[in-house]
N, C-alpha and C. Protein backbone atom coordinates (compact mmCIF):
# COMPACT_ATOMS: atom_id res chain seq x y z
N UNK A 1 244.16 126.05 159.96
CA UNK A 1 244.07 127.44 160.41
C UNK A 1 245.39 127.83 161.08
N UNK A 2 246.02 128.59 160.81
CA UNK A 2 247.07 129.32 160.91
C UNK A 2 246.81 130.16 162.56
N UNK A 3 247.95 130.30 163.03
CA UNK A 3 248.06 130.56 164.97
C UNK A 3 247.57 132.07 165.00
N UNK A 4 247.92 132.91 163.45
CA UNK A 4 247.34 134.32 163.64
C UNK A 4 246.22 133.97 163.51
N UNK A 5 245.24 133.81 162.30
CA UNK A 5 244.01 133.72 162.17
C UNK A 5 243.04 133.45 163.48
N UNK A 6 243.72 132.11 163.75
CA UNK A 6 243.09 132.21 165.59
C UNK A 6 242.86 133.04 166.75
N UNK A 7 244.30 133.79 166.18
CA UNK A 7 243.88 134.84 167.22
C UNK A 7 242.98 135.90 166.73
N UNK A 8 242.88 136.16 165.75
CA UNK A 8 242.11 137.62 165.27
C UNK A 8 240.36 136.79 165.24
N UNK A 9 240.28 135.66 165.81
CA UNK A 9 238.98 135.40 165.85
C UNK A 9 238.55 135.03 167.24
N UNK A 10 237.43 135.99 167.91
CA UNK A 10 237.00 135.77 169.12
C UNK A 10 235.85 135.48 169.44
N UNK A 11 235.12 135.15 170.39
CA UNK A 11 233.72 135.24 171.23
C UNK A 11 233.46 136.47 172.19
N UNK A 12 231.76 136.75 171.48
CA UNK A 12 231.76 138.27 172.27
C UNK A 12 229.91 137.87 172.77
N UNK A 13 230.38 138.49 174.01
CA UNK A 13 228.97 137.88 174.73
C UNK A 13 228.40 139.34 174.93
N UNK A 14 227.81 140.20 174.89
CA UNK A 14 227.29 141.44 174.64
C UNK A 14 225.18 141.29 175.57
N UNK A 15 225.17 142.24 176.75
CA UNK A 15 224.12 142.37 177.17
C UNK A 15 223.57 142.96 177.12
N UNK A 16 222.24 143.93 176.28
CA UNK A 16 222.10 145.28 175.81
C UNK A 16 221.28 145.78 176.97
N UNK A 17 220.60 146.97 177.72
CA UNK A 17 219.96 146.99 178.55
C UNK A 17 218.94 148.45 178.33
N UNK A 18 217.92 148.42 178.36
CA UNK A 18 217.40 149.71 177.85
C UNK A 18 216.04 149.49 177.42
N UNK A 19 215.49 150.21 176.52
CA UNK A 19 214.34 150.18 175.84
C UNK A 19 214.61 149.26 174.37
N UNK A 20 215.15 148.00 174.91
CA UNK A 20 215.56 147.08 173.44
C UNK A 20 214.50 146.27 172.94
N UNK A 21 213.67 145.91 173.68
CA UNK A 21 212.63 144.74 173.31
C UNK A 21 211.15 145.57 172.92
N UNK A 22 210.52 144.94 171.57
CA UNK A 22 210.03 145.47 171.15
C UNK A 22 210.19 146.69 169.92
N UNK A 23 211.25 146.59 169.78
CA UNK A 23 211.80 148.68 168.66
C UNK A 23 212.28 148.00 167.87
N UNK A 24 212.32 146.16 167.42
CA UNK A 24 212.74 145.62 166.44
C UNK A 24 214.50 145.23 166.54
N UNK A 25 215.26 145.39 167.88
CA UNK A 25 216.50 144.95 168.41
C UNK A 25 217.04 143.69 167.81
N UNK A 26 215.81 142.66 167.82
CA UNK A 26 216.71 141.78 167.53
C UNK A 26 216.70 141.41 165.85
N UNK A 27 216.00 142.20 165.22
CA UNK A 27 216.08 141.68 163.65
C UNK A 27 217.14 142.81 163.38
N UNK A 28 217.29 143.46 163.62
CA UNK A 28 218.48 144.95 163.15
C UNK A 28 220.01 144.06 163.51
N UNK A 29 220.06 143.68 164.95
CA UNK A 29 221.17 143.24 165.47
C UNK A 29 221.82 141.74 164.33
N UNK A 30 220.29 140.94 163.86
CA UNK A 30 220.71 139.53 163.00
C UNK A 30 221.38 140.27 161.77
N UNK A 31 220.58 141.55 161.13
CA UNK A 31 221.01 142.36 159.67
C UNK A 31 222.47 142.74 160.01
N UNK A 32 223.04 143.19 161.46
CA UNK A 32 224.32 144.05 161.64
C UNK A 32 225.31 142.48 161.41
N UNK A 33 224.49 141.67 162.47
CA UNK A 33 226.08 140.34 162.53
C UNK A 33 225.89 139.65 160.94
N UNK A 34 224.83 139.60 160.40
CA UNK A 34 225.01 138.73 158.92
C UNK A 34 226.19 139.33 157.86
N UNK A 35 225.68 141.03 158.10
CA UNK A 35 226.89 142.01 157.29
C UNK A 35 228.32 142.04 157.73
N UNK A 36 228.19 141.44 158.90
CA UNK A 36 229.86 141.14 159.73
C UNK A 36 230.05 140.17 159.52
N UNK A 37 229.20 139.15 158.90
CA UNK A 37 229.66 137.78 158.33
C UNK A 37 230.02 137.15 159.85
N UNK A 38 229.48 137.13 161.02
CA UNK A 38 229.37 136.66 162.29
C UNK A 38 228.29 135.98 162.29
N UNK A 39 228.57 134.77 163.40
CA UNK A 39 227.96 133.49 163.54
C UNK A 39 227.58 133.65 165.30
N UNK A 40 226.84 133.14 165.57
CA UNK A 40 225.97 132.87 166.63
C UNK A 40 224.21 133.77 166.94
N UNK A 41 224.13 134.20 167.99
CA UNK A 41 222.31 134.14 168.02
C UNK A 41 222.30 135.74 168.88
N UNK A 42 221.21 135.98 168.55
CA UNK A 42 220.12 137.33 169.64
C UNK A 42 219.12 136.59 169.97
N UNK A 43 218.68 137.42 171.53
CA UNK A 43 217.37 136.81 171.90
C UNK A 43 217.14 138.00 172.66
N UNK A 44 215.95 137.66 173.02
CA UNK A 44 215.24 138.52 174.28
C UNK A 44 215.40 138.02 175.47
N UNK A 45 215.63 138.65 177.07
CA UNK A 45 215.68 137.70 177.98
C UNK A 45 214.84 138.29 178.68
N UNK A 46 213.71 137.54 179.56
CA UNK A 46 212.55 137.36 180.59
C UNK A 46 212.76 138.88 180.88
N UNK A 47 214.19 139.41 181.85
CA UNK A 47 213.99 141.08 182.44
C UNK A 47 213.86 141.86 181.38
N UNK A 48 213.67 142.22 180.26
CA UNK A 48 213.96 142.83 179.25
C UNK A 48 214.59 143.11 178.37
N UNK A 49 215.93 142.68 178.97
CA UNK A 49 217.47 142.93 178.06
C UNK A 49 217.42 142.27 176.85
N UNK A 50 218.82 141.81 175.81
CA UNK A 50 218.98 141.47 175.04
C UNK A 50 220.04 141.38 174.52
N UNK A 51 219.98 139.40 174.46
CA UNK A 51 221.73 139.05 174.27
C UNK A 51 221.87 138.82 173.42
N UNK A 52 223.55 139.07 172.81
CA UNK A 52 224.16 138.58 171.69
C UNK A 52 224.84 137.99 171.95
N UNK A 53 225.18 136.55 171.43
CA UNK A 53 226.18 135.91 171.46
C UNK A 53 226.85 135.46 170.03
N UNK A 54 228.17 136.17 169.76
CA UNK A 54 228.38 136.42 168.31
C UNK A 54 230.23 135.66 168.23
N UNK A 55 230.43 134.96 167.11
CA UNK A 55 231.85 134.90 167.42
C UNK A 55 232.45 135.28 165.62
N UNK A 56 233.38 135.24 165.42
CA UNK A 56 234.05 136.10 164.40
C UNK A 56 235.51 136.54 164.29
N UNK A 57 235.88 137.24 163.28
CA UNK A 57 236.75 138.56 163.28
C UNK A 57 236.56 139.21 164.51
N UNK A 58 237.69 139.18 165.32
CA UNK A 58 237.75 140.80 166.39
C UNK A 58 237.20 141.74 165.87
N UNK A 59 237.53 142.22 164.61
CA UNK A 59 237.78 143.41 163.83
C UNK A 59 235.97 143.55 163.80
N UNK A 60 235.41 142.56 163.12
CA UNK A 60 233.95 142.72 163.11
C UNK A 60 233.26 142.45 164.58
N UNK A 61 233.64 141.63 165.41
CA UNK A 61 233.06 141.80 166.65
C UNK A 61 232.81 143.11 167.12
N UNK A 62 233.64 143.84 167.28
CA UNK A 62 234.34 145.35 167.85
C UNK A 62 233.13 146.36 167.04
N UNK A 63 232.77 145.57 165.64
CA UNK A 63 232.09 146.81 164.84
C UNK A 63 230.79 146.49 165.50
N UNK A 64 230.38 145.11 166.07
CA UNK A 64 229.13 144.99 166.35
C UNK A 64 228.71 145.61 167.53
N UNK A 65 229.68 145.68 168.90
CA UNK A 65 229.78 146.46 169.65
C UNK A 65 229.25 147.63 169.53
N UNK A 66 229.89 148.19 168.62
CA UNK A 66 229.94 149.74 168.64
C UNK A 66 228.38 150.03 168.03
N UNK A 67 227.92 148.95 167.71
CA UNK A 67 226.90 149.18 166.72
C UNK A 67 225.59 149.15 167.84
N UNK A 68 225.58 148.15 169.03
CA UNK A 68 224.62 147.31 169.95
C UNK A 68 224.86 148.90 171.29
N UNK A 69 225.84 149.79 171.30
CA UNK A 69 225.43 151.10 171.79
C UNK A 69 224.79 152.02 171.37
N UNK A 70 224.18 151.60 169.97
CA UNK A 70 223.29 152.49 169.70
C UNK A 70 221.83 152.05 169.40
N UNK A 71 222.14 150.54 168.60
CA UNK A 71 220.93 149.92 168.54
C UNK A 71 219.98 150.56 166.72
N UNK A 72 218.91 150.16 166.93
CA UNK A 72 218.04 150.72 165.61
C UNK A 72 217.61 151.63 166.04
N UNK A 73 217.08 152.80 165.44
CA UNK A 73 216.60 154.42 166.02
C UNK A 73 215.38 153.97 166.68
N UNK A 74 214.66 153.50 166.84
CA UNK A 74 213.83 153.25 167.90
C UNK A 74 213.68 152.62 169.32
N UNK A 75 215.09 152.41 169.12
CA UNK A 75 215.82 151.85 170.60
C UNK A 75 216.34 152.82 171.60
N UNK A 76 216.27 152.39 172.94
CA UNK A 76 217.07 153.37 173.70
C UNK A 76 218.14 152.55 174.63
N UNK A 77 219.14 152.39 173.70
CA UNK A 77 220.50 151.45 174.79
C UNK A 77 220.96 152.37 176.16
N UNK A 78 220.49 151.92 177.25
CA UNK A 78 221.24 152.54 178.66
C UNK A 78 222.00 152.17 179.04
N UNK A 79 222.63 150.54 178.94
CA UNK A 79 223.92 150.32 179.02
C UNK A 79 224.16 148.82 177.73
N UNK A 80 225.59 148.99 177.94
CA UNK A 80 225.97 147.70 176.79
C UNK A 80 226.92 146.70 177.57
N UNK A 81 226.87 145.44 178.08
CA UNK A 81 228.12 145.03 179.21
C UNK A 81 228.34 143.58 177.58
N UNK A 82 229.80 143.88 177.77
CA UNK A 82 230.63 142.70 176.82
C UNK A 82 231.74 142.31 177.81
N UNK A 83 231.23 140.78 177.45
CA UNK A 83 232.55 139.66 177.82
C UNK A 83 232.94 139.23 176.32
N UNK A 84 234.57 139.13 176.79
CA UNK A 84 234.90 138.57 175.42
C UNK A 84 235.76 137.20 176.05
N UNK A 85 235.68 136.33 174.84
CA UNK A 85 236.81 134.87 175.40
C UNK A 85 236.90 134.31 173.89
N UNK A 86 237.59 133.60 174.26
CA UNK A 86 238.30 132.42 172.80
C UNK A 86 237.24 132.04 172.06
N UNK A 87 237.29 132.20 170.59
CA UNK A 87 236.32 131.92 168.96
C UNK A 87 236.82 130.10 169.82
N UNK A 88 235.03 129.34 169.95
CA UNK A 88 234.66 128.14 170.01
C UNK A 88 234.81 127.54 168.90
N UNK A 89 233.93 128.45 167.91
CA UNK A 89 233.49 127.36 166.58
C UNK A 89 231.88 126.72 166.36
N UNK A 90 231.77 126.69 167.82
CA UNK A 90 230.47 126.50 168.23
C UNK A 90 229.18 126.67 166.96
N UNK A 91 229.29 127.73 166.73
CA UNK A 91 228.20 128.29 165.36
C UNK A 91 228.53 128.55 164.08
N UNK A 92 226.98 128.14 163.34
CA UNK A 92 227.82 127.99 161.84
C UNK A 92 226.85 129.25 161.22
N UNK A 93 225.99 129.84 161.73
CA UNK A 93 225.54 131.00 161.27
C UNK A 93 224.91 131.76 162.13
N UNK A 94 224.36 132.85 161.94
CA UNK A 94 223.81 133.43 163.37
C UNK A 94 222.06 133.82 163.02
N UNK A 95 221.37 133.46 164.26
CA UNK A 95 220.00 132.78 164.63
C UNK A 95 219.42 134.29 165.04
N UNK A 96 218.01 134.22 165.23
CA UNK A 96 217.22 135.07 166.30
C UNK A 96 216.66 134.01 167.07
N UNK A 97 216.64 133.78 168.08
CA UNK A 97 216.21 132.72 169.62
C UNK A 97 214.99 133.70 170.18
């Protein structure tokens, strides 16, 4: 792997917060990262929220982002908080947890 490629590939930790659980969040979110060809997992967490932990293309991370502020039309995203840090490698496809 080449020193650019490395860089154009990151880890994006994404916390959705809203009316996500339940409106079908996390099967929409597995359909958005499979089409981004992104690797890692969604889940539900105990307060309600709902994490992504996705690594990839920047370029497709960024689209998933933009995508997890709006969610599936039966969602209501009130906020979206992303950490981003260095593509692990960690995952070889991406899960629902």
């Amino acid at each position: 792997m080449t020193t650019q490629s490395k860089k154009e590939r990151a880890r994006l930790h994404l916390i959705i917060s809203g009316r996500v659980q339940g409106v079908g969040f996390r099967f929409s979110a597995y359909d958005e990262a499979k089409e981004l060809a992104l690797a890692g997992y969604v889940r539900n967490l105990p307060n309600g929220d709902v994490e992504i932990v996705a690594e990839g293309s920047r370029e497709n991370l960024q689209m998933l982002a933009a995508w997890a502020h709006l969610g599936p039309p039966s969602a209501h995203v009130a906020e979206v908080r992303e950490e981003w840090s260095d593509f692990t490698g960690e995952f070889t496809d991406f899960q629902i947890r």
